[in-house]
N, C-alpha and C. Protein backbone atom coordinates (compact mmCIF):
# COMPACT_ATOMS: atom_id res chain seq x y z
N UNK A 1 -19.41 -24.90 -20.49
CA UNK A 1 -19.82 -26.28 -20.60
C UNK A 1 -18.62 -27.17 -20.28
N UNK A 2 -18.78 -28.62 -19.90
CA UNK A 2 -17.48 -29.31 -18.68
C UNK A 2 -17.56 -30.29 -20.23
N UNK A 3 -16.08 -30.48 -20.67
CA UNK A 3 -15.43 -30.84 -21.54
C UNK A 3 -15.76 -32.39 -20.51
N UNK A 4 -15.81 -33.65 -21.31
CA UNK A 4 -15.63 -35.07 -20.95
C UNK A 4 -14.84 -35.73 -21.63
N UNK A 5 -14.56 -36.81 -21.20
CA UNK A 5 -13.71 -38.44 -21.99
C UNK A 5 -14.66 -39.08 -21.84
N UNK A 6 -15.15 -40.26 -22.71
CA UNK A 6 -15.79 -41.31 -22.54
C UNK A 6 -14.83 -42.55 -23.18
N UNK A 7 -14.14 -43.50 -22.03
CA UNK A 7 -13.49 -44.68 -22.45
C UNK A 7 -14.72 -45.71 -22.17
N UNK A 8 -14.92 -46.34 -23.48
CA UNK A 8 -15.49 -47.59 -23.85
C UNK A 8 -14.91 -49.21 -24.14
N UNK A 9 -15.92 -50.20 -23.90
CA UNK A 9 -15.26 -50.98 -24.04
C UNK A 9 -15.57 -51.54 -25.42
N UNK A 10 -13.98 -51.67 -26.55
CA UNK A 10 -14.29 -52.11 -27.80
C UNK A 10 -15.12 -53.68 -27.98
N UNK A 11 -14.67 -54.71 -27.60
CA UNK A 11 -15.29 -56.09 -27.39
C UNK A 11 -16.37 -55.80 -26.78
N UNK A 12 -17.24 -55.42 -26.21
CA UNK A 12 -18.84 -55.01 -25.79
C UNK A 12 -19.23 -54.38 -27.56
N UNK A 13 -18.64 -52.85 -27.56
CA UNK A 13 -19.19 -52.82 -28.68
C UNK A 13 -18.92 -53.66 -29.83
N UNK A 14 -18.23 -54.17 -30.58
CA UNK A 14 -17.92 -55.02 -31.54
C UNK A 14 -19.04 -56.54 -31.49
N UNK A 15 -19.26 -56.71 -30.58
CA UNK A 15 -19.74 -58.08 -29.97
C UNK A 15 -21.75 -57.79 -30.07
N UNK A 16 -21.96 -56.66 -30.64
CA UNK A 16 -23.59 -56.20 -30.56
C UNK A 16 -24.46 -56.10 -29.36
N UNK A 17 -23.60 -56.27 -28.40
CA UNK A 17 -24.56 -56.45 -27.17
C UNK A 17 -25.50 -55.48 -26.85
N UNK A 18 -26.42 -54.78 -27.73
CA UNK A 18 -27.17 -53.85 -27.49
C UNK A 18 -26.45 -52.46 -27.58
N UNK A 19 -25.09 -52.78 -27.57
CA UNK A 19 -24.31 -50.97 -27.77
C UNK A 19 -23.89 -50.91 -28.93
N UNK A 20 -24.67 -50.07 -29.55
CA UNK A 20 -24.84 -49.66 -31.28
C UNK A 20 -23.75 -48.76 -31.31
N UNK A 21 -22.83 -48.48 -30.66
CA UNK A 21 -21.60 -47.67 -31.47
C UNK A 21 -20.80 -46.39 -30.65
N UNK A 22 -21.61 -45.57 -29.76
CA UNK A 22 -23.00 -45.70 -29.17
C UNK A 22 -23.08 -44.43 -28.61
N UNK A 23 -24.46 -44.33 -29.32
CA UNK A 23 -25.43 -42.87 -29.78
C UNK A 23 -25.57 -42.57 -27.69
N UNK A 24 -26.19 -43.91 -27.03
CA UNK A 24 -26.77 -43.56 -25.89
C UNK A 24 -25.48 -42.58 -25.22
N UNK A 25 -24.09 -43.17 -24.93
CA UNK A 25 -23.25 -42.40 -24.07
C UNK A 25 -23.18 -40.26 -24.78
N UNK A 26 -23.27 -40.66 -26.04
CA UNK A 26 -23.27 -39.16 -26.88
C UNK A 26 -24.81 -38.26 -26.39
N UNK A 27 -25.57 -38.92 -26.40
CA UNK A 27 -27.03 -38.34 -25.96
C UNK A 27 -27.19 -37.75 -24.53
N UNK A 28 -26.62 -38.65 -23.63
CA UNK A 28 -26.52 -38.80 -21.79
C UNK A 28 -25.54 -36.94 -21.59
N UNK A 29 -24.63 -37.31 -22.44
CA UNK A 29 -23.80 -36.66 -22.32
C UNK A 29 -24.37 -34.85 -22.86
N UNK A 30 -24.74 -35.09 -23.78
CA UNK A 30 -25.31 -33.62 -24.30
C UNK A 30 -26.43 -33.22 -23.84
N UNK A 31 -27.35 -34.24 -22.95
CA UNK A 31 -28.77 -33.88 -22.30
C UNK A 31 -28.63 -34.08 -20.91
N UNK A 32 -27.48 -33.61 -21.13
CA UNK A 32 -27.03 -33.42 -18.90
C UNK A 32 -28.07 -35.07 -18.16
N UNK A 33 -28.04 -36.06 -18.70
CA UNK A 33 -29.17 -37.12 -18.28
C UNK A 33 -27.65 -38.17 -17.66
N UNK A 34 -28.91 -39.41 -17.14
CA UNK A 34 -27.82 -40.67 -16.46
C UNK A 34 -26.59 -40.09 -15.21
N UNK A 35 -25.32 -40.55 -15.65
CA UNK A 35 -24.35 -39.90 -14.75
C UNK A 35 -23.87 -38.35 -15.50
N UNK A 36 -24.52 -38.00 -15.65
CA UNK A 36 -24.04 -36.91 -16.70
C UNK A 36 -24.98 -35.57 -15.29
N UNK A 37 -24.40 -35.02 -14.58
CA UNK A 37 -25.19 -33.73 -13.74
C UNK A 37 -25.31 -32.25 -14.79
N UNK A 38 -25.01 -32.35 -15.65
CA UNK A 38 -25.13 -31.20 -16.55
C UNK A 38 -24.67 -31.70 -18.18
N UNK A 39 -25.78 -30.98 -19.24
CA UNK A 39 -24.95 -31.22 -20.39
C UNK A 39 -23.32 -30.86 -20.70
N UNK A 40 -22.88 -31.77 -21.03
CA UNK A 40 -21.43 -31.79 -21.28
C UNK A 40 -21.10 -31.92 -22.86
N UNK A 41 -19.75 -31.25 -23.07
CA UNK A 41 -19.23 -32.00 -24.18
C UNK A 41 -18.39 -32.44 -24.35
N UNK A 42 -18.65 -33.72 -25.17
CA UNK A 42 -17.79 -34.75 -25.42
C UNK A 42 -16.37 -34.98 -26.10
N UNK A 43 -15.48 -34.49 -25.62
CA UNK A 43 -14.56 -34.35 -26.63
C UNK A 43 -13.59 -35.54 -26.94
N UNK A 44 -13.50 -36.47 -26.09
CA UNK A 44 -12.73 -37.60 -26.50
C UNK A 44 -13.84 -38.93 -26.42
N UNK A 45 -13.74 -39.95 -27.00
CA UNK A 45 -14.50 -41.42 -27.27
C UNK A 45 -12.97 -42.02 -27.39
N UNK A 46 -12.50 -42.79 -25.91
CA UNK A 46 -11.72 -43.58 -26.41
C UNK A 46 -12.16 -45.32 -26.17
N UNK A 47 -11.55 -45.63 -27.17
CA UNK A 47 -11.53 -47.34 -26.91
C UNK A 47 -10.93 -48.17 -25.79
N UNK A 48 -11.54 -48.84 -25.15
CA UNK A 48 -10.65 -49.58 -24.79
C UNK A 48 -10.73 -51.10 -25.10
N UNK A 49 -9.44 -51.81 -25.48
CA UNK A 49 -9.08 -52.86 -26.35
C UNK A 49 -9.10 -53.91 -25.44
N UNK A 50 -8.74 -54.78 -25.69
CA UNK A 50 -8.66 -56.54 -24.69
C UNK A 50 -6.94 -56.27 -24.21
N UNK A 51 -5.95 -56.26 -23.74
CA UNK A 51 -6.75 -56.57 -22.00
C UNK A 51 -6.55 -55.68 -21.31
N UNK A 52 -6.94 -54.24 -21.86
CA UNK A 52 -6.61 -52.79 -21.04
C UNK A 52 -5.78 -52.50 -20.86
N UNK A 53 -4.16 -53.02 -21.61
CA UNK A 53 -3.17 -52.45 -21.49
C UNK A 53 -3.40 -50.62 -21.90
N UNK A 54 -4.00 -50.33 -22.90
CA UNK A 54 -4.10 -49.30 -24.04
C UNK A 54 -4.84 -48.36 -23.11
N UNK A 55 -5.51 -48.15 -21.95
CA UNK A 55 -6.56 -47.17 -22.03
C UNK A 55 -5.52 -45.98 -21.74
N UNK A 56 -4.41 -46.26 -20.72
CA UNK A 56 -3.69 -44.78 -20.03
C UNK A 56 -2.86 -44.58 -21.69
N UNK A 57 -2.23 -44.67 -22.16
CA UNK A 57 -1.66 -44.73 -23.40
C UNK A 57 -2.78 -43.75 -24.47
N UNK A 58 -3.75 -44.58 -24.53
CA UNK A 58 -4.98 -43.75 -25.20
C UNK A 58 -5.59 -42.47 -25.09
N UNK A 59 -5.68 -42.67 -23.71
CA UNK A 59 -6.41 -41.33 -22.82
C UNK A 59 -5.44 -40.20 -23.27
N UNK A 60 -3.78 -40.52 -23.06
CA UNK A 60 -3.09 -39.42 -22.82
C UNK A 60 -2.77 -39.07 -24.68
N UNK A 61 -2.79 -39.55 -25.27
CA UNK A 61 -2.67 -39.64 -26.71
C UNK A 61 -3.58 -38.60 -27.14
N UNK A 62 -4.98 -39.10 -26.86
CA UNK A 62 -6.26 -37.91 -27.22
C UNK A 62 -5.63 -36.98 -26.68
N UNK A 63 -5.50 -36.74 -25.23
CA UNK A 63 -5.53 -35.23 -24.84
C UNK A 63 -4.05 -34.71 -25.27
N UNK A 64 -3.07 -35.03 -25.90
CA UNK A 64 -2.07 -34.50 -26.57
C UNK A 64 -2.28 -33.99 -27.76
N UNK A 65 -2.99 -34.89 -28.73
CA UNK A 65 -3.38 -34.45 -30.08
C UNK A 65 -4.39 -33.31 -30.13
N UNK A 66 -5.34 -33.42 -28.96
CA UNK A 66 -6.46 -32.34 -28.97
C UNK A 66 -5.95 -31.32 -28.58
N UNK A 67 -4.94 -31.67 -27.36
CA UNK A 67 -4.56 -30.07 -26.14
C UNK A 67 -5.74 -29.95 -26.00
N UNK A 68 -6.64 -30.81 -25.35
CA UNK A 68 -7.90 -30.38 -24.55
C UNK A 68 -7.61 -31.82 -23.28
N UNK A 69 -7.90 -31.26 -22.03
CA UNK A 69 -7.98 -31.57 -21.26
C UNK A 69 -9.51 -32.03 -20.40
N UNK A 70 -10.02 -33.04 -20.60
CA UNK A 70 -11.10 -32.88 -20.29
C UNK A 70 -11.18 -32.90 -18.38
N UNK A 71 -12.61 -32.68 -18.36
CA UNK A 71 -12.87 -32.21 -16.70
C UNK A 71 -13.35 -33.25 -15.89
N UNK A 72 -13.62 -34.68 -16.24
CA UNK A 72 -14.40 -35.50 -16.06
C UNK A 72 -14.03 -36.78 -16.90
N UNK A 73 -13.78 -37.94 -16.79
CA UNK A 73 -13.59 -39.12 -17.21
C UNK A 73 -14.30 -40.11 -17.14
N UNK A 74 -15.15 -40.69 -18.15
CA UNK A 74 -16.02 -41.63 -17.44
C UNK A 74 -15.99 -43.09 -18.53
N UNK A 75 -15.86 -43.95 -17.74
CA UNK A 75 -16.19 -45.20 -18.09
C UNK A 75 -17.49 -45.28 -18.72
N UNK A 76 -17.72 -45.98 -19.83
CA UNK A 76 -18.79 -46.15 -19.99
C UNK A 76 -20.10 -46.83 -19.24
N UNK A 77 -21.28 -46.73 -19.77
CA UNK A 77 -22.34 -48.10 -18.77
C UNK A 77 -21.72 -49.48 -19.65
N UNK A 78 -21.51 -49.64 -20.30
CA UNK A 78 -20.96 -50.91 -21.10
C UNK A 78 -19.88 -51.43 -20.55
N UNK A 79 -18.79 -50.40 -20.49
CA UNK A 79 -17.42 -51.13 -19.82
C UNK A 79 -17.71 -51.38 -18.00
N UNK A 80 -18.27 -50.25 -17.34
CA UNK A 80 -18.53 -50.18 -16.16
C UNK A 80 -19.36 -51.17 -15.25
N UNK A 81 -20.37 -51.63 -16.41
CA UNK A 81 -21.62 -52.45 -15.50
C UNK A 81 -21.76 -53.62 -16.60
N UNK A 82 -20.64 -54.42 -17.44
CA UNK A 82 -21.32 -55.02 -18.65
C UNK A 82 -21.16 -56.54 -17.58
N UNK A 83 -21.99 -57.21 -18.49
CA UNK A 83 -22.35 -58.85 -17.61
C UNK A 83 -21.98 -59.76 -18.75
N UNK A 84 -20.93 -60.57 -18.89
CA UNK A 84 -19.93 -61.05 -18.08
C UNK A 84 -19.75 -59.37 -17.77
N UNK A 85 -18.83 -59.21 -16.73
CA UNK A 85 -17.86 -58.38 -16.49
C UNK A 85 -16.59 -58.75 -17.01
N UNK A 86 -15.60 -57.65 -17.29
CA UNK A 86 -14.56 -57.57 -17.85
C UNK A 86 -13.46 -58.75 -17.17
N UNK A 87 -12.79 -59.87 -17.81
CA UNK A 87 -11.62 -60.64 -17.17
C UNK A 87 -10.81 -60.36 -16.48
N UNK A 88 -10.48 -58.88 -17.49
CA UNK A 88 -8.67 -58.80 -17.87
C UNK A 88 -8.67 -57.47 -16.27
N UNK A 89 -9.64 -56.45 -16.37
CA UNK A 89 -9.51 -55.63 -15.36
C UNK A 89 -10.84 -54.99 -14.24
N UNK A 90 -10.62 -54.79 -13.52
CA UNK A 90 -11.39 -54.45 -12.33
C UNK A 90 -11.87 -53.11 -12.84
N UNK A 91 -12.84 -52.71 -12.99
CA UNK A 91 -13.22 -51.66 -13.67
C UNK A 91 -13.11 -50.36 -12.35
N UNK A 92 -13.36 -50.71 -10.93
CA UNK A 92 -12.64 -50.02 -9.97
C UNK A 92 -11.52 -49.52 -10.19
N UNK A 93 -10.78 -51.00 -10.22
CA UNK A 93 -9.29 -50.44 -10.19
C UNK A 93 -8.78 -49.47 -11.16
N UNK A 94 -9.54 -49.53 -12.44
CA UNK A 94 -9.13 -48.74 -13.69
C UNK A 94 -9.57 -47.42 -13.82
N UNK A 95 -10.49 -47.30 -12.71
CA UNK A 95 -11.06 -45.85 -12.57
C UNK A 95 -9.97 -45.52 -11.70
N UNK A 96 -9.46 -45.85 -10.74
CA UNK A 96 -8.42 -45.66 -9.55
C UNK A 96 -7.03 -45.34 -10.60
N UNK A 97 -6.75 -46.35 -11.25
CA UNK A 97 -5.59 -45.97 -12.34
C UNK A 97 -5.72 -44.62 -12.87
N UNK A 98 -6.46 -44.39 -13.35
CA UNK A 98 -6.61 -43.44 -14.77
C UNK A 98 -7.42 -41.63 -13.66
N UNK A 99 -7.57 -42.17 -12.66
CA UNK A 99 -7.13 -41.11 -12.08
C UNK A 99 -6.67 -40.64 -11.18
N UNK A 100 -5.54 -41.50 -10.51
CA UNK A 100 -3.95 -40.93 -10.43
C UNK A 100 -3.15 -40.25 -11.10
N UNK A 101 -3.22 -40.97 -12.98
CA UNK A 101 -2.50 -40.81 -13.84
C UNK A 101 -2.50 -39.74 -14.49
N UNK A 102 -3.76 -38.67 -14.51
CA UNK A 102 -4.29 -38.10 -14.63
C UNK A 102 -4.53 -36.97 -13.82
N UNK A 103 -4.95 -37.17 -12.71
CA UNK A 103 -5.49 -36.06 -12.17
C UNK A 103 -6.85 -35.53 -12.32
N UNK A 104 -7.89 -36.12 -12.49
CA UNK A 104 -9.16 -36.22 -13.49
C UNK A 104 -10.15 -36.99 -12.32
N UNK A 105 -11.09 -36.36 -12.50
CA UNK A 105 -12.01 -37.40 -11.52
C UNK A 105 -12.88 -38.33 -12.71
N UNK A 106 -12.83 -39.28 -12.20
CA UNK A 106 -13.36 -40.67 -13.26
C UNK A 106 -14.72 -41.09 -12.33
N UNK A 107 -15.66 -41.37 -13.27
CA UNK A 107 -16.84 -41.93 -12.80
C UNK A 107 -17.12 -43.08 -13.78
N UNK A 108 -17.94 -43.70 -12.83
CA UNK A 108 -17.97 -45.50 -13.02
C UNK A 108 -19.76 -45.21 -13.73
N UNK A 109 -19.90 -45.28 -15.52
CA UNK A 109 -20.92 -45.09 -16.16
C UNK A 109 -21.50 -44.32 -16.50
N UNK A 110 -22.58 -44.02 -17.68
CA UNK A 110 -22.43 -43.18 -18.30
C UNK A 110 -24.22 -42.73 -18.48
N UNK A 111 -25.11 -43.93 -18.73
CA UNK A 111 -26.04 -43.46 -18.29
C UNK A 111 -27.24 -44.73 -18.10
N UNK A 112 -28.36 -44.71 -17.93
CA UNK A 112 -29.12 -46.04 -17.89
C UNK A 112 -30.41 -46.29 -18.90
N UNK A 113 -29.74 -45.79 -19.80
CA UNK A 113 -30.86 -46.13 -21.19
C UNK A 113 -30.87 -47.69 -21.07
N UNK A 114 -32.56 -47.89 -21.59
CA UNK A 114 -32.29 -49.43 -22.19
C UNK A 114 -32.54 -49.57 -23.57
């Protein structure tokens, strides 16, 4: 089974916009559904904070404390597709960041529950 990251965006969730915490990216993820091509498991949920300084910092933090490396990186549907869209960063560009930094293939969302 393909180990994942899911970086979220904290201000989406905090803010109620329909992302309860959120069960949907954990569900997508274990029922191979949305961007998910096979059930996966989830081994990191990281945050990401206002103004995205924190996500490479974060990312590499989890996978130090775990020593799990996940196979797959994905932005959430919240951080990836949220309306406003994000100010502070290009959610492109942050997929482009984080896997350089990495070595990780990053995908832009997580799944299309409503």
């Amino acid at each position: 089974m393909k180990k994942v990251a899911v970086i979220y965006c904290g201000k989406y969730v905090d803010s109620g916009f329909g992302c309860p915490g959120e069960w949907r990216c954990h569900k997508a993820a274990a029922l191979g559904e949305g961007k998910f091509d096979e059930p996966c498991q989830l081994i990191h949920w990281i945050r990401c904070d206002c103004p995205g300084k924190t996500v490479i910092p974060n990312t590499k933090m989890a996978m130090k404390i775990s020593e799990v490396k996940p196979d797959k990186i994905y932005l959430s549907s919240c951080l990836a597709g949220s309306y406003p869209p994000c100010p502070y960063y290009d959610v492109e560009e942050m997929a482009k960041k984080i896997e350089q930094t990495f070595n990780i293939p990053v995908v832009l969302g997580t799944h299309e529950y409503k």
